[in-house]
PDB file of N, CA and C in Angstrom:
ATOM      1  N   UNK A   1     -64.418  25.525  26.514  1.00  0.00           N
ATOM      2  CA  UNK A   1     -63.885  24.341  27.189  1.00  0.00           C
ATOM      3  C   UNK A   1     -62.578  24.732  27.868  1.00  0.00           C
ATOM      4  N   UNK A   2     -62.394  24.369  29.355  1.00  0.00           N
ATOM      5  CA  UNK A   2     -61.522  24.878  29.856  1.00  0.00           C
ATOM      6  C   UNK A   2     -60.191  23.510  29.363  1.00  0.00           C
ATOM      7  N   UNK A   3     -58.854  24.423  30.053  1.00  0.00           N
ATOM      8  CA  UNK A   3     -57.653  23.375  29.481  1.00  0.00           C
ATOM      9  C   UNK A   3     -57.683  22.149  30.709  1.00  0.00           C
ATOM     10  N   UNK A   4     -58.973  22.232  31.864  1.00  0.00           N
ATOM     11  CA  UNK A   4     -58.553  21.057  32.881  1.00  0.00           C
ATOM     12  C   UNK A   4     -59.586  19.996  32.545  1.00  0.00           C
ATOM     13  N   UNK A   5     -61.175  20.076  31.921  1.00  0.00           N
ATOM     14  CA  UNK A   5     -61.562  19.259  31.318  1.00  0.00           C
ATOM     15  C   UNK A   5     -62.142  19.000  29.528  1.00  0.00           C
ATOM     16  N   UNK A   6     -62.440  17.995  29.616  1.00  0.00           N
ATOM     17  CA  UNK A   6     -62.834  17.814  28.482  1.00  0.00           C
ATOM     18  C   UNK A   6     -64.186  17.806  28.205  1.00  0.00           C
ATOM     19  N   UNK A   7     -64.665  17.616  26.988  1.00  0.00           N
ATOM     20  CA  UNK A   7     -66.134  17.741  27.193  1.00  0.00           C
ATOM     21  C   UNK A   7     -66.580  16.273  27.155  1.00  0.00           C
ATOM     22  N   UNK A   8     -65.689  15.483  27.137  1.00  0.00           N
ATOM     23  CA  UNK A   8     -66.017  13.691  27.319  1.00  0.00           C
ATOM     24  C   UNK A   8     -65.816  12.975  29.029  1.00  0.00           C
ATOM     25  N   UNK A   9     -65.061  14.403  30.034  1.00  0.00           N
ATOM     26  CA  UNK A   9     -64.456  14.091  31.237  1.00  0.00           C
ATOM     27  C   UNK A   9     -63.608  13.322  31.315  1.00  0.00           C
ATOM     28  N   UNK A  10     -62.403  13.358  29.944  1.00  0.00           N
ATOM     29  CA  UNK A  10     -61.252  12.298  29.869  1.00  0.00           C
ATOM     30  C   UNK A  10     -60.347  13.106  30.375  1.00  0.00           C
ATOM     31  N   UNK A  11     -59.284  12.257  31.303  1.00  0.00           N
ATOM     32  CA  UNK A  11     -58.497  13.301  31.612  1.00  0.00           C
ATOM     33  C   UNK A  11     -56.859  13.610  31.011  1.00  0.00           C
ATOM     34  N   UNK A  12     -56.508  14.725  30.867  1.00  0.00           N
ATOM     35  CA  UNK A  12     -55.693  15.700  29.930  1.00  0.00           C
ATOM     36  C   UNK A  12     -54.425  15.175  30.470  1.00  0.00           C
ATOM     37  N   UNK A  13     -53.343  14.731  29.650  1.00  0.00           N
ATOM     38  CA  UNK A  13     -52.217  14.496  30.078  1.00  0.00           C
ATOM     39  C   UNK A  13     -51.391  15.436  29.518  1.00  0.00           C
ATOM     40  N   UNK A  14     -50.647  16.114  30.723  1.00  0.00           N
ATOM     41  CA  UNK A  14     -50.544  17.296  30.447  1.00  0.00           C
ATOM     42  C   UNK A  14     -49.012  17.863  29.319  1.00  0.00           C
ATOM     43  N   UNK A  15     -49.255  18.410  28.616  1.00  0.00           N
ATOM     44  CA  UNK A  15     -48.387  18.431  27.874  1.00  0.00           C
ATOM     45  C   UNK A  15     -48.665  17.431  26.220  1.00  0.00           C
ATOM     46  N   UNK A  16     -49.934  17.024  26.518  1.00  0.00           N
ATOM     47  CA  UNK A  16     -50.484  16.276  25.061  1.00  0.00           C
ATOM     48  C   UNK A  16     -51.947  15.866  25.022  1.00  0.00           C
ATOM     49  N   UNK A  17     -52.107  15.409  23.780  1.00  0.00           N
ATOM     50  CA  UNK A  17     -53.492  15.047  23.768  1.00  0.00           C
ATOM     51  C   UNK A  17     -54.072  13.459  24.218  1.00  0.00           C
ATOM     52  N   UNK A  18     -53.397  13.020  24.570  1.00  0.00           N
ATOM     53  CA  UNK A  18     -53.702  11.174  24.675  1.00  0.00           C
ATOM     54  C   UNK A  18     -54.411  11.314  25.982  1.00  0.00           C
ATOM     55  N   UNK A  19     -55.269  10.582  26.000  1.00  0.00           N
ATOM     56  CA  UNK A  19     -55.914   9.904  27.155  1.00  0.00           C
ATOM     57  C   UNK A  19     -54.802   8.971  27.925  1.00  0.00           C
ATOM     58  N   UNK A  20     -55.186   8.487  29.236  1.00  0.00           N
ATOM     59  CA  UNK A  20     -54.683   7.222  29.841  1.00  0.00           C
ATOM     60  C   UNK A  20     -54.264   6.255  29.347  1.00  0.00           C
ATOM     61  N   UNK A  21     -55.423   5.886  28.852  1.00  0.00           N
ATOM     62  CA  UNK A  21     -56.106   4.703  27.942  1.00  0.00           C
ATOM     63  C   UNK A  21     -55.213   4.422  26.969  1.00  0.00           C
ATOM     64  N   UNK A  22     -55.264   5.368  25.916  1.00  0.00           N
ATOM     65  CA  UNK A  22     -54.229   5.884  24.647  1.00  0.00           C
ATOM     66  C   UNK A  22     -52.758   5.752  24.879  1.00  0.00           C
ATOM     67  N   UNK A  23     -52.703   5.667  25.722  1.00  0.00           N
ATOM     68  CA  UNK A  23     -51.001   5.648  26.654  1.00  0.00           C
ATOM     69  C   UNK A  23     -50.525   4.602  26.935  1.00  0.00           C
ATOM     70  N   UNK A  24     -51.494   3.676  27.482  1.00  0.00           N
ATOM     71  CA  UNK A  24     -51.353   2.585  28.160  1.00  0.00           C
ATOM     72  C   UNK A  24     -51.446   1.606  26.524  1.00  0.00           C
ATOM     73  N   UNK A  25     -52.218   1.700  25.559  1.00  0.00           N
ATOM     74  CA  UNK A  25     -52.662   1.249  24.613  1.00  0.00           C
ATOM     75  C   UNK A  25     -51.370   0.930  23.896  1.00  0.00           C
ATOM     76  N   UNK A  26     -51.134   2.182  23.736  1.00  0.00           N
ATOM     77  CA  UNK A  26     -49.742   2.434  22.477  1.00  0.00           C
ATOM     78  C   UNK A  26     -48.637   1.721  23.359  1.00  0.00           C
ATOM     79  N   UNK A  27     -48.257   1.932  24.404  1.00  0.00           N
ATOM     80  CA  UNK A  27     -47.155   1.183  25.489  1.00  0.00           C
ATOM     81  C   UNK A  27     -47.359  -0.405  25.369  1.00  0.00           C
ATOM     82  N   UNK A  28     -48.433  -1.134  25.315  1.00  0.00           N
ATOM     83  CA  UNK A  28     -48.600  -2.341  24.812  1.00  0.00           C
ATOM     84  C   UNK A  28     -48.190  -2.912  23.526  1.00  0.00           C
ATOM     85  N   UNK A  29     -49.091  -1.891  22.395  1.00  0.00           N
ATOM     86  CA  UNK A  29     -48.488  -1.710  21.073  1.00  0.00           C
ATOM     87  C   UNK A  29     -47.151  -2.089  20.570  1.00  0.00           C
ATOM     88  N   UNK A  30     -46.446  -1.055  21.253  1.00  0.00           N
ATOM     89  CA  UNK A  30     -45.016  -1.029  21.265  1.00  0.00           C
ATOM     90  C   UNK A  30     -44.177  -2.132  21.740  1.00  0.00           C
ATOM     91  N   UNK A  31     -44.657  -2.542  23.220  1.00  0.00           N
ATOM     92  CA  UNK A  31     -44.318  -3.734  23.348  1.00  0.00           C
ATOM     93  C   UNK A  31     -44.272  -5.389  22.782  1.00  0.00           C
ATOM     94  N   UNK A  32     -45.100  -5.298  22.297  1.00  0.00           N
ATOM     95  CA  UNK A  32     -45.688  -6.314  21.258  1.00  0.00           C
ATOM     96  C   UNK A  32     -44.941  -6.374  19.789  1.00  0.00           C
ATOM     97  N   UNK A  33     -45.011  -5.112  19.591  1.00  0.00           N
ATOM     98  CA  UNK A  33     -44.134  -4.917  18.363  1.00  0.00           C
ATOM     99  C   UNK A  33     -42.522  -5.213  18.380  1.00  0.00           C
ATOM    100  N   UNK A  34     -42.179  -4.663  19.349  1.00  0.00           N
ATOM    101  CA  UNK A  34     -40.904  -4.979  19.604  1.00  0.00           C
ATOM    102  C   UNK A  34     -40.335  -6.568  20.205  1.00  0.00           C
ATOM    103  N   UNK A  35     -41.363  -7.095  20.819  1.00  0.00           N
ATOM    104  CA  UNK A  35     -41.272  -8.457  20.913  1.00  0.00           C
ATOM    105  C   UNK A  35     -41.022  -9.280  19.914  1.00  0.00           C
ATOM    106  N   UNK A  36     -42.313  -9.230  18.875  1.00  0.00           N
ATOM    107  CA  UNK A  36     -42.779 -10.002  17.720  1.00  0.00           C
ATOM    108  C   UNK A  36     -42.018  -9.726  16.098  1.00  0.00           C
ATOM    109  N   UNK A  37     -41.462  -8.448  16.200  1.00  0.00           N
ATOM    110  CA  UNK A  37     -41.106  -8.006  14.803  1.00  0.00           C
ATOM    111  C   UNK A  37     -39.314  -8.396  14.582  1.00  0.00           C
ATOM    112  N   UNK A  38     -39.207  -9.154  14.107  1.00  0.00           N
ATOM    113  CA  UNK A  38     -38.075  -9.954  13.664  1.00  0.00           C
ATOM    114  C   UNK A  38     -36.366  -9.084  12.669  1.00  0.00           C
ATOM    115  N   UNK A  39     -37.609  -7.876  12.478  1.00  0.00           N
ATOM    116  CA  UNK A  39     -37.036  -7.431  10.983  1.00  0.00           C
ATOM    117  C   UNK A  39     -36.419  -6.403  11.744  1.00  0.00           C
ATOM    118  N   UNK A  40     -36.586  -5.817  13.032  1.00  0.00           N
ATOM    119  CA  UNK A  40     -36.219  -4.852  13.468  1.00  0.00           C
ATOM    120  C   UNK A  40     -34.599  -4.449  13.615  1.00  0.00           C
ATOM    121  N   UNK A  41     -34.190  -3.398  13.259  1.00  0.00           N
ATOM    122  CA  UNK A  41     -32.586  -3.045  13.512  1.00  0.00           C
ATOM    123  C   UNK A  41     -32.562  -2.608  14.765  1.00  0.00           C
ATOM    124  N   UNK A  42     -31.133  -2.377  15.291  1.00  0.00           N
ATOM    125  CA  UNK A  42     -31.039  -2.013  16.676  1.00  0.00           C
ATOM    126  C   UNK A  42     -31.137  -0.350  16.589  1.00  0.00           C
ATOM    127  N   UNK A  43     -31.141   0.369  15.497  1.00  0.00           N
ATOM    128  CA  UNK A  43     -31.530   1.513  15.772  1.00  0.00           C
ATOM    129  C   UNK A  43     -32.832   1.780  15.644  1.00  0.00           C
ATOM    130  N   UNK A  44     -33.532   1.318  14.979  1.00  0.00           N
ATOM    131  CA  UNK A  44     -34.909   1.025  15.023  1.00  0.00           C
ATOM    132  C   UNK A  44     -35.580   0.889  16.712  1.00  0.00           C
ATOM    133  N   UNK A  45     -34.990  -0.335  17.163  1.00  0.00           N
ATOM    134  CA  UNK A  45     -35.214  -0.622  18.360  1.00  0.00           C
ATOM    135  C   UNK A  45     -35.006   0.371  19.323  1.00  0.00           C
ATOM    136  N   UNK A  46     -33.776   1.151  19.397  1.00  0.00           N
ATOM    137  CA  UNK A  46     -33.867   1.830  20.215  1.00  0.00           C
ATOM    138  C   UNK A  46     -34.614   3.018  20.562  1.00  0.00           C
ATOM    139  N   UNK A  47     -34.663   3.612  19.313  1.00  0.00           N
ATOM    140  CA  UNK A  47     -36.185   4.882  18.652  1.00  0.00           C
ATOM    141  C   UNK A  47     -37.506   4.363  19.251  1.00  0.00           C
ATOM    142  N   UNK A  48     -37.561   2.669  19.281  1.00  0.00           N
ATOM    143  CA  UNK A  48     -39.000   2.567  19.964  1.00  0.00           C
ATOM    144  C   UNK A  48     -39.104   2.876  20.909  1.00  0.00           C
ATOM    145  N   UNK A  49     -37.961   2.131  22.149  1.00  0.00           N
ATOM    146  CA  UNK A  49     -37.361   1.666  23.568  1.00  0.00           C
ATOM    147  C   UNK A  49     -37.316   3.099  24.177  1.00  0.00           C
ATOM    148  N   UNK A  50     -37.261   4.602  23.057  1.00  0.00           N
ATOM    149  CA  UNK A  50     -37.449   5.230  24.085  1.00  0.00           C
ATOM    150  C   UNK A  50     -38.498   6.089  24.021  1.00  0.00           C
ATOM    151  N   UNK A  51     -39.612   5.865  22.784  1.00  0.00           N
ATOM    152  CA  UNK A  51     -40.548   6.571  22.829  1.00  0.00           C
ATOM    153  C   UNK A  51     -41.054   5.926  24.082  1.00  0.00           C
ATOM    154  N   UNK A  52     -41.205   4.507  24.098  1.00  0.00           N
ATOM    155  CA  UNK A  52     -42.015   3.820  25.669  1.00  0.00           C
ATOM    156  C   UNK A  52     -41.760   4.561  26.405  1.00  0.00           C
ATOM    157  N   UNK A  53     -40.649   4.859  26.517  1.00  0.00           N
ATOM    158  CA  UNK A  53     -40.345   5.312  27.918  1.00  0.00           C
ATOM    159  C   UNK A  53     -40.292   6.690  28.029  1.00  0.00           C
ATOM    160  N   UNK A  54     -40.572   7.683  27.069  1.00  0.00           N
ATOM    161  CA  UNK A  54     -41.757   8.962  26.976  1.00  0.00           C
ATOM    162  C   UNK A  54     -42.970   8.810  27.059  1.00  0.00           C
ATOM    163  N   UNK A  55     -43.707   8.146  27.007  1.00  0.00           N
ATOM    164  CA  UNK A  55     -44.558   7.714  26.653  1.00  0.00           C
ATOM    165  C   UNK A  55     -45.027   6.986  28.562  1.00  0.00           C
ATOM    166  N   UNK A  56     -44.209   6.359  28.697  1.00  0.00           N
ATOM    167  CA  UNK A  56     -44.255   6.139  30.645  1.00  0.00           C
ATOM    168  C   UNK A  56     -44.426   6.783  31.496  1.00  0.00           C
ATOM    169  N   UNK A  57     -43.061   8.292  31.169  1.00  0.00           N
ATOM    170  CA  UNK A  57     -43.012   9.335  31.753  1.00  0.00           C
ATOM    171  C   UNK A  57     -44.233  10.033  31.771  1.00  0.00           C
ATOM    172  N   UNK A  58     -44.893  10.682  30.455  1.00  0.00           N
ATOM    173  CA  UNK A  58     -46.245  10.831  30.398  1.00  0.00           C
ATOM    174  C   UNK A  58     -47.191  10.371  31.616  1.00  0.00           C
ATOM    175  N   UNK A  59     -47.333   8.929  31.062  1.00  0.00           N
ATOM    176  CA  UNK A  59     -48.905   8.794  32.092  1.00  0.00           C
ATOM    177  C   UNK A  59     -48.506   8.768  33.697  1.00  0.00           C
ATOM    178  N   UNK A  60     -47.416   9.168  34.355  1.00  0.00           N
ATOM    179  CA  UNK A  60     -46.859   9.008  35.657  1.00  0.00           C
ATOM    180  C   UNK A  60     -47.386  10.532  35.750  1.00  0.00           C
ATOM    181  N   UNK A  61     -47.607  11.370  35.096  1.00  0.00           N
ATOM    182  CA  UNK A  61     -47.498  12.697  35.797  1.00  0.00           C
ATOM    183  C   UNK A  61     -49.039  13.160  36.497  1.00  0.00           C
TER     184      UNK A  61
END
């Protein structure tokens, strides 16, 4: 199996294993969580605030 496809034809984001999909999924996730979860500290929060936004960077490439 080469490193440009898969054997499902999902495509490789480069530098990890997540699909699109998986990206877009967890970025919702996160959002939701951080909306809804009450209990959250602001360092907490911010550890999320910037996986998203690794996580953004990702599926842009």
């Amino acid at each position: 199996m080469s490193n440009d496809k898969l054997e499902n034809n999902s495509q490789r984001v480069k530098g990890g294993v997540f699909a699109q999909a998986d990206i877009d999924l967890l970025k919702k996730t996160l959002d939701y969580y951080i909306k809804n979860n009450k209990n959250l500290d602001s360092k907490e929060q911010s550890k999320i605030s910037l996986l998203f936004h690794r996580l953004g960077r990702m599926s842009s490439r």
